[in-house]
N, C-alpha and C. Protein backbone atom coordinates (compact mmCIF):
# COMPACT_ATOMS: atom_id res chain seq x y z
N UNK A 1 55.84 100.47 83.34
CA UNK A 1 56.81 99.47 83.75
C UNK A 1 58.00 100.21 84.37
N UNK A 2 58.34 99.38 85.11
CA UNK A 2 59.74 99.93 86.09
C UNK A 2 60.92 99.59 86.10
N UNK A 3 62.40 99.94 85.49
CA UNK A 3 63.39 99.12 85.46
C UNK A 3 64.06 99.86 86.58
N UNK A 4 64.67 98.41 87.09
CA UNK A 4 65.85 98.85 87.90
C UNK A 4 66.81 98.59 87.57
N UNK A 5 67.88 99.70 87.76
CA UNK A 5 69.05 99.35 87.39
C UNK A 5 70.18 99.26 88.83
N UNK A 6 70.92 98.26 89.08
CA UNK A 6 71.93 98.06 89.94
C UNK A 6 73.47 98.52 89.24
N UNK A 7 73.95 99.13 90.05
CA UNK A 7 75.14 99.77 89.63
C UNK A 7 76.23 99.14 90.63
N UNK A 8 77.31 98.25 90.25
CA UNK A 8 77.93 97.96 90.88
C UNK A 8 79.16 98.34 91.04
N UNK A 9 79.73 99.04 92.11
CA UNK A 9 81.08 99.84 91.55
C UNK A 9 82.39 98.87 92.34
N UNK A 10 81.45 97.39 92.90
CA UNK A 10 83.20 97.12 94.01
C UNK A 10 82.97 95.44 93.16
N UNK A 11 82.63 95.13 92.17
CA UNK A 11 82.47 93.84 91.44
C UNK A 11 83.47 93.40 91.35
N UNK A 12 84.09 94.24 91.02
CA UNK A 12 85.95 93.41 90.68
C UNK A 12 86.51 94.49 91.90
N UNK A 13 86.19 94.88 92.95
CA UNK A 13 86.90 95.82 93.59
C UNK A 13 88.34 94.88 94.09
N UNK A 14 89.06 95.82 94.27
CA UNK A 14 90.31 95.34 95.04
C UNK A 14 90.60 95.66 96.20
N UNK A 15 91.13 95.01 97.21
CA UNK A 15 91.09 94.78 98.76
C UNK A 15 92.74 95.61 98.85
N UNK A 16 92.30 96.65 100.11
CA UNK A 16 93.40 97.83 100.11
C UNK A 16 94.70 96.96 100.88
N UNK A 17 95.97 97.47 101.21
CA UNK A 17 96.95 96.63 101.83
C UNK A 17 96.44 96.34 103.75
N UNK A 18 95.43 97.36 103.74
CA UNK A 18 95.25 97.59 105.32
C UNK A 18 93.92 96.78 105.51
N UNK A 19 93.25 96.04 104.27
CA UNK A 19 92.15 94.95 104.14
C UNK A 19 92.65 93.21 104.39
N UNK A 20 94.17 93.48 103.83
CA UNK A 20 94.73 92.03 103.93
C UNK A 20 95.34 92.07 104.90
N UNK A 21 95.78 92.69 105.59
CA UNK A 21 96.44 92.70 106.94
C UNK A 21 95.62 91.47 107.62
N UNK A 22 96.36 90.42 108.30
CA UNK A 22 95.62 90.14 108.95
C UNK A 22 95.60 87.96 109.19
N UNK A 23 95.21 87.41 109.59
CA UNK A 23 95.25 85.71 109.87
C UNK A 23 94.70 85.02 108.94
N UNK A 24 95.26 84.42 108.16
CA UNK A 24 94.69 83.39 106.94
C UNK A 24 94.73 82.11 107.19
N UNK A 25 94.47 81.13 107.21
CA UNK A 25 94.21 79.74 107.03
C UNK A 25 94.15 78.85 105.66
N UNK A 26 94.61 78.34 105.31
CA UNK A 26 94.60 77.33 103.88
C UNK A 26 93.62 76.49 104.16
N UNK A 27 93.25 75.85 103.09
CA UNK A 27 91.94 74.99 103.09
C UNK A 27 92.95 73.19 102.75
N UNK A 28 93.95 73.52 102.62
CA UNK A 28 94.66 71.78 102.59
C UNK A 28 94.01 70.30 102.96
N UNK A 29 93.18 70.48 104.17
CA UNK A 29 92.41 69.77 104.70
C UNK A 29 91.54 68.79 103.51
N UNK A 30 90.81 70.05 102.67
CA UNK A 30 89.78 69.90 101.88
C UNK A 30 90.27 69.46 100.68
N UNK A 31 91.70 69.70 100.09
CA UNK A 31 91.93 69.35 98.89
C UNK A 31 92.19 67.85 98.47
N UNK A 32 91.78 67.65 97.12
CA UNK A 32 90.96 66.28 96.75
C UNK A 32 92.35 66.00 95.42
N UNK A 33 92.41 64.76 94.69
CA UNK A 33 93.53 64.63 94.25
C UNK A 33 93.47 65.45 92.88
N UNK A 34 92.31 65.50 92.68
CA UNK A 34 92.07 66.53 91.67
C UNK A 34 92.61 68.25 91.22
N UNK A 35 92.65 68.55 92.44
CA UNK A 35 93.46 69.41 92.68
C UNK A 35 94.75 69.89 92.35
N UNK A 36 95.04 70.91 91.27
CA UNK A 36 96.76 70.99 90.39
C UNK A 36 97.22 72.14 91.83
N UNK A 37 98.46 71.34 92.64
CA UNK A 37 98.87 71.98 93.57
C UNK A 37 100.53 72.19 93.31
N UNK A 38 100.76 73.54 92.91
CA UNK A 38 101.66 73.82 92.49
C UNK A 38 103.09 73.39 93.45
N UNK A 39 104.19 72.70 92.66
CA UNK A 39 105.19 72.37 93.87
C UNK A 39 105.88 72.84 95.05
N UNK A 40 105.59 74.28 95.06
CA UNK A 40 106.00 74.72 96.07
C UNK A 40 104.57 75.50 97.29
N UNK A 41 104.05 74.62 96.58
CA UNK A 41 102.46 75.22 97.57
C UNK A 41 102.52 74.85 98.72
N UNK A 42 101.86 74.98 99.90
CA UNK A 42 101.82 74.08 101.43
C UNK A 42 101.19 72.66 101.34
N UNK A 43 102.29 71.91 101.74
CA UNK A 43 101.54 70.84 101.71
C UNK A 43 101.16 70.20 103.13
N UNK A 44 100.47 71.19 103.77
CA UNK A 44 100.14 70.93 105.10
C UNK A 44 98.90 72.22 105.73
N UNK A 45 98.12 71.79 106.35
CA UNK A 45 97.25 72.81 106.68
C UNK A 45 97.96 73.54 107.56
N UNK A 46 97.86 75.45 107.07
CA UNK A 46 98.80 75.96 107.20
C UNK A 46 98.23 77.49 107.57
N UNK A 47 98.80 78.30 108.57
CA UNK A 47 98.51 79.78 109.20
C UNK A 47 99.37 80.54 108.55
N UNK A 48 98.85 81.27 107.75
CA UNK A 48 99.37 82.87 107.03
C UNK A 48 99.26 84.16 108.28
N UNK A 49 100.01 84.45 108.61
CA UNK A 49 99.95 85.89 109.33
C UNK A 49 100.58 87.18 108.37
N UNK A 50 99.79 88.24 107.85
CA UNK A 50 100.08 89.22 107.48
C UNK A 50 100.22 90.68 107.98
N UNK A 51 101.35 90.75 108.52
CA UNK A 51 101.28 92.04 109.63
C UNK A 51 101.16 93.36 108.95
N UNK A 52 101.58 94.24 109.44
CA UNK A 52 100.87 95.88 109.39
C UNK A 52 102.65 95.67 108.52
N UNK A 53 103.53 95.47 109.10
CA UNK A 53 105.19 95.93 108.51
C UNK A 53 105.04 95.49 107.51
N UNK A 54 104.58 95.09 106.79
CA UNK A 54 104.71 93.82 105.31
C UNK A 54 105.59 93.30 105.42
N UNK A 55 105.79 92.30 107.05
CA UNK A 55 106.46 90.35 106.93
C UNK A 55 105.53 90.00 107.51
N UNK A 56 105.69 88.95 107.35
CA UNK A 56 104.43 87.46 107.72
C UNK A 56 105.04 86.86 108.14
N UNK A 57 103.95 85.69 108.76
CA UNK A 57 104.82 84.36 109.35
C UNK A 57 104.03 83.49 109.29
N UNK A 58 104.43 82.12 108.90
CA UNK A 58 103.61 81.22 108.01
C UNK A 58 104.05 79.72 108.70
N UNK A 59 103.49 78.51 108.86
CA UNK A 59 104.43 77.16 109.55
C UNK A 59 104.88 76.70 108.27
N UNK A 60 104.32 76.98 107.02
CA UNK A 60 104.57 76.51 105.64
C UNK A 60 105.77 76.98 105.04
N UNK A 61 105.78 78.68 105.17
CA UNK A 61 106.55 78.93 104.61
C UNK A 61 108.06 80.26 105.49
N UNK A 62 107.35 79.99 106.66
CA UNK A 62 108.35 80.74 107.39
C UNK A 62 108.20 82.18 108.01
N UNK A 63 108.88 82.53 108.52
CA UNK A 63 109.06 84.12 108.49
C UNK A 63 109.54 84.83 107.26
N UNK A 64 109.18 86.37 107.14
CA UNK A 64 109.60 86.84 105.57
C UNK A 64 108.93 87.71 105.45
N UNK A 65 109.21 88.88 104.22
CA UNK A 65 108.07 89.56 103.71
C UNK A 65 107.40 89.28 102.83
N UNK A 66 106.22 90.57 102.79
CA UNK A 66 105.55 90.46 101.93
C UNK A 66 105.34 91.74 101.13
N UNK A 67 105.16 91.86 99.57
CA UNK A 67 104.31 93.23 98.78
C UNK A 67 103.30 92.89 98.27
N UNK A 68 102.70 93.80 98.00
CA UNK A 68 101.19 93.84 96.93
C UNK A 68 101.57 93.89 95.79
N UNK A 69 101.29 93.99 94.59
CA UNK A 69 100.92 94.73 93.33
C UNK A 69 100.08 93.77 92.69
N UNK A 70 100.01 94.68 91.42
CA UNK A 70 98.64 94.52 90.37
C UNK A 70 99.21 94.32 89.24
N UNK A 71 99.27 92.86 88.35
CA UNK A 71 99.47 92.98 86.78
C UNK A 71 97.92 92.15 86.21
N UNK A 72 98.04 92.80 84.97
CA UNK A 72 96.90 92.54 84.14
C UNK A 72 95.43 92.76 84.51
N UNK A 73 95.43 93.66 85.91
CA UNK A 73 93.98 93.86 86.09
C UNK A 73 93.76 92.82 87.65
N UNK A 74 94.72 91.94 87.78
CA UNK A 74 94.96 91.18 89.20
C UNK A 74 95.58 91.82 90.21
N UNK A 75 95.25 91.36 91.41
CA UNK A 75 96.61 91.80 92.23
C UNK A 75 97.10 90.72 93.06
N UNK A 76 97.86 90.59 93.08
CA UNK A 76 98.99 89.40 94.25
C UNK A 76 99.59 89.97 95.34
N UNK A 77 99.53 89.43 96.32
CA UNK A 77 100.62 89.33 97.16
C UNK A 77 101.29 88.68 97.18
N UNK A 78 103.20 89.03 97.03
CA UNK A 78 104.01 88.23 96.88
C UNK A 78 104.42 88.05 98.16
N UNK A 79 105.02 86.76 98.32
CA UNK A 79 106.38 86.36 99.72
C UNK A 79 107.53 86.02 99.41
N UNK A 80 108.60 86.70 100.33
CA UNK A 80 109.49 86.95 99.58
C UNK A 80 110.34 85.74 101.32
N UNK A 81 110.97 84.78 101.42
CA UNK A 81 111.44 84.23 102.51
C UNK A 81 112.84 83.53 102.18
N UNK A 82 112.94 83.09 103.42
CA UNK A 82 114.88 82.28 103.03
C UNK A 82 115.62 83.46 102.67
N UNK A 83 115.46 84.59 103.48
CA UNK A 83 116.38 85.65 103.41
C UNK A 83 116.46 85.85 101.96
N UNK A 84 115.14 85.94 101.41
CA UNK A 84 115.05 87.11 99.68
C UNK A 84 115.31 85.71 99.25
N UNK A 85 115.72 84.89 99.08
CA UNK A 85 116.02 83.71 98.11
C UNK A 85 114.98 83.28 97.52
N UNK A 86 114.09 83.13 98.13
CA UNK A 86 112.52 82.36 97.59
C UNK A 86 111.42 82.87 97.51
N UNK A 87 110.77 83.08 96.40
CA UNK A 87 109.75 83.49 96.90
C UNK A 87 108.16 83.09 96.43
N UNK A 88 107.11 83.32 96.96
CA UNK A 88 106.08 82.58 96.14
C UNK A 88 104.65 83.68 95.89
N UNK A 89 104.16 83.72 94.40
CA UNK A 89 103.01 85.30 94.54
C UNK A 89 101.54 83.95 94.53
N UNK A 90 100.99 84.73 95.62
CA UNK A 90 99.26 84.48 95.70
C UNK A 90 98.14 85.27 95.46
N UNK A 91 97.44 84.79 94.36
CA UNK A 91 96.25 86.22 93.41
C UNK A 91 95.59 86.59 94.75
N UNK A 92 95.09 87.88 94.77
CA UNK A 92 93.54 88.27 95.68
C UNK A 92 92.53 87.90 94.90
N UNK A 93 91.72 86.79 95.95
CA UNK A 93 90.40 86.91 94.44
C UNK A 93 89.89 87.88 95.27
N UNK A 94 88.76 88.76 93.49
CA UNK A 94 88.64 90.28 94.08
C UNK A 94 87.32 90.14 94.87
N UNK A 95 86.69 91.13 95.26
CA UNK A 95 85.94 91.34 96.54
C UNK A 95 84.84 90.69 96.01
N UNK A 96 83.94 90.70 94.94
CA UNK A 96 82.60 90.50 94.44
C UNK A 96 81.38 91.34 94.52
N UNK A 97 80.47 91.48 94.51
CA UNK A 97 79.22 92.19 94.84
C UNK A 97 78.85 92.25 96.48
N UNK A 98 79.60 91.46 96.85
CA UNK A 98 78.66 91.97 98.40
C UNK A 98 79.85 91.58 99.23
N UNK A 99 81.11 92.21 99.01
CA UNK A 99 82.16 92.45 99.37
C UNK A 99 82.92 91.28 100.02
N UNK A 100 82.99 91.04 101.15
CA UNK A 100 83.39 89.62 101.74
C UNK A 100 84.56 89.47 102.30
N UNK A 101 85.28 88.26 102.64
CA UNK A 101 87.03 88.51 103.31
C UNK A 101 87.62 88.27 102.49
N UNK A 102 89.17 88.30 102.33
CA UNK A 102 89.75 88.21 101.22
C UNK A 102 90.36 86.93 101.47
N UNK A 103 90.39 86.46 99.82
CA UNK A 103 90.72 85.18 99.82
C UNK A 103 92.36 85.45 98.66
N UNK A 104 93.34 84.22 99.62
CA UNK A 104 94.68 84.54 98.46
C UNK A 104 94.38 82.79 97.82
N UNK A 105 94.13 82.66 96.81
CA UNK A 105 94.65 81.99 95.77
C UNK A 105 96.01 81.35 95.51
N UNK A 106 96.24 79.93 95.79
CA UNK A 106 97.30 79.37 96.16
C UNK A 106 97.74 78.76 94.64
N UNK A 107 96.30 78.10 93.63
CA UNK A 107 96.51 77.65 93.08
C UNK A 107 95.90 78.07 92.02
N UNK A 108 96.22 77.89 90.40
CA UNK A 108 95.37 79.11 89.15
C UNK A 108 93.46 78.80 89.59
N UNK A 109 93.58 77.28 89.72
CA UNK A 109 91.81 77.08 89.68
C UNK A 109 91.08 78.36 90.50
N UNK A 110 92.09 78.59 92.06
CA UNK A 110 91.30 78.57 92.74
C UNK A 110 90.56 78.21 94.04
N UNK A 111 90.23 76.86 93.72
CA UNK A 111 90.16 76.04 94.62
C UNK A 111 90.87 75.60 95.94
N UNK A 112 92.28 75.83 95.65
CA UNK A 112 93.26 75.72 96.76
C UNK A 112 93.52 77.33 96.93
N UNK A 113 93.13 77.51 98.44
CA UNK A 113 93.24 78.84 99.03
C UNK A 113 93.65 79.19 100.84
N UNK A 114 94.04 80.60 101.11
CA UNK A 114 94.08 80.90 102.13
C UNK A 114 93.08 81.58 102.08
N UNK A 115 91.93 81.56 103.47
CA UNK A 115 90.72 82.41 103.46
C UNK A 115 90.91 83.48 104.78
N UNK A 116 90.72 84.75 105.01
CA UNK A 116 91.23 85.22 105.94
C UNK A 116 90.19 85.39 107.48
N UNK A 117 90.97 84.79 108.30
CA UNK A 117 89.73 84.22 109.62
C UNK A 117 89.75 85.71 110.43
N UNK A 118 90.75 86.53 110.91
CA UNK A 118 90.87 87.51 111.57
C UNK A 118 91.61 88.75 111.46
C-alpha cells in the first residue's frame, strides 16, 4: 500500500505588502439583509486602490493611507483617512491551498468583502 502525504506550507500563508498592492472591488451589490455590516463599512459598491506608497484611494472612503500588520496570527490592512482622524482595519483572508487573490474582509463573517481584480 501507498500513502501519500501532501505537505502544505502556504495553507494559512500570508500575502506579502507587494501581493496587495493593487485594485479591489467590494461585493455590496451582493449583500443580503442578513449580512452584519459594520457602521462604518461602504455602503455603496465601492473601488479600493492600493498603491506601491501605502495611500489608497477609495469612492467610499477617500484618499489616505494605508499599513499592514499581523495580531493573533491575522493580518489587516489598516486605513488611516480624514487626515489621520479615521480610520478603518480590513482582515486578509489568508491565501489557502492553491493560493488565489487576496481578499480584504470588510465584515467578521466574511461574507462582505473587497476581492482584488488587478
Amino acid at each position: 500500500m501507498i500513502v501519500s502525504l501532501i505537505i502544505c506550507f502556504s495553507c494559512n500563508g500570508k500575502y506579502t505588502n507587494q501581493e496587495l498592492i493593487g485594485t479591489y472591488v467590494n461585493n455590496y451589490g451582493e449583500v443580503t439583509p442578513s449580512y452584519i455590516i459594520p457602521p462604518e463599512a461602504p455602503r455603496i459598491i465601492d473601488t479600493l486602490i492600493l498603491l506601491k506608497n501605502e495611500s489608497f484611494i477609495s469612492d467610499a472612503f477617500g484618499k489616505g493611507d494605508y499599513k499592514t500588520y499581523e495580531m493573533n496570527g491575522s493580518l489587516y490592512v489598516h486605513l488611516t483617512y480624514e487626515g489621520g482622524k479615521v480610520g478603518y482595519s480590513l482582515v486578509v483572508r489568508p491565501k489557502g491551498l492553491f493560493g488565489g487573490v487576496p481578499v480584504l474582509k470588510i465584515n467578521s463573517d466574511g461574507n462582505y468583502y473587497y476581492k482584488k481584480i488587478k
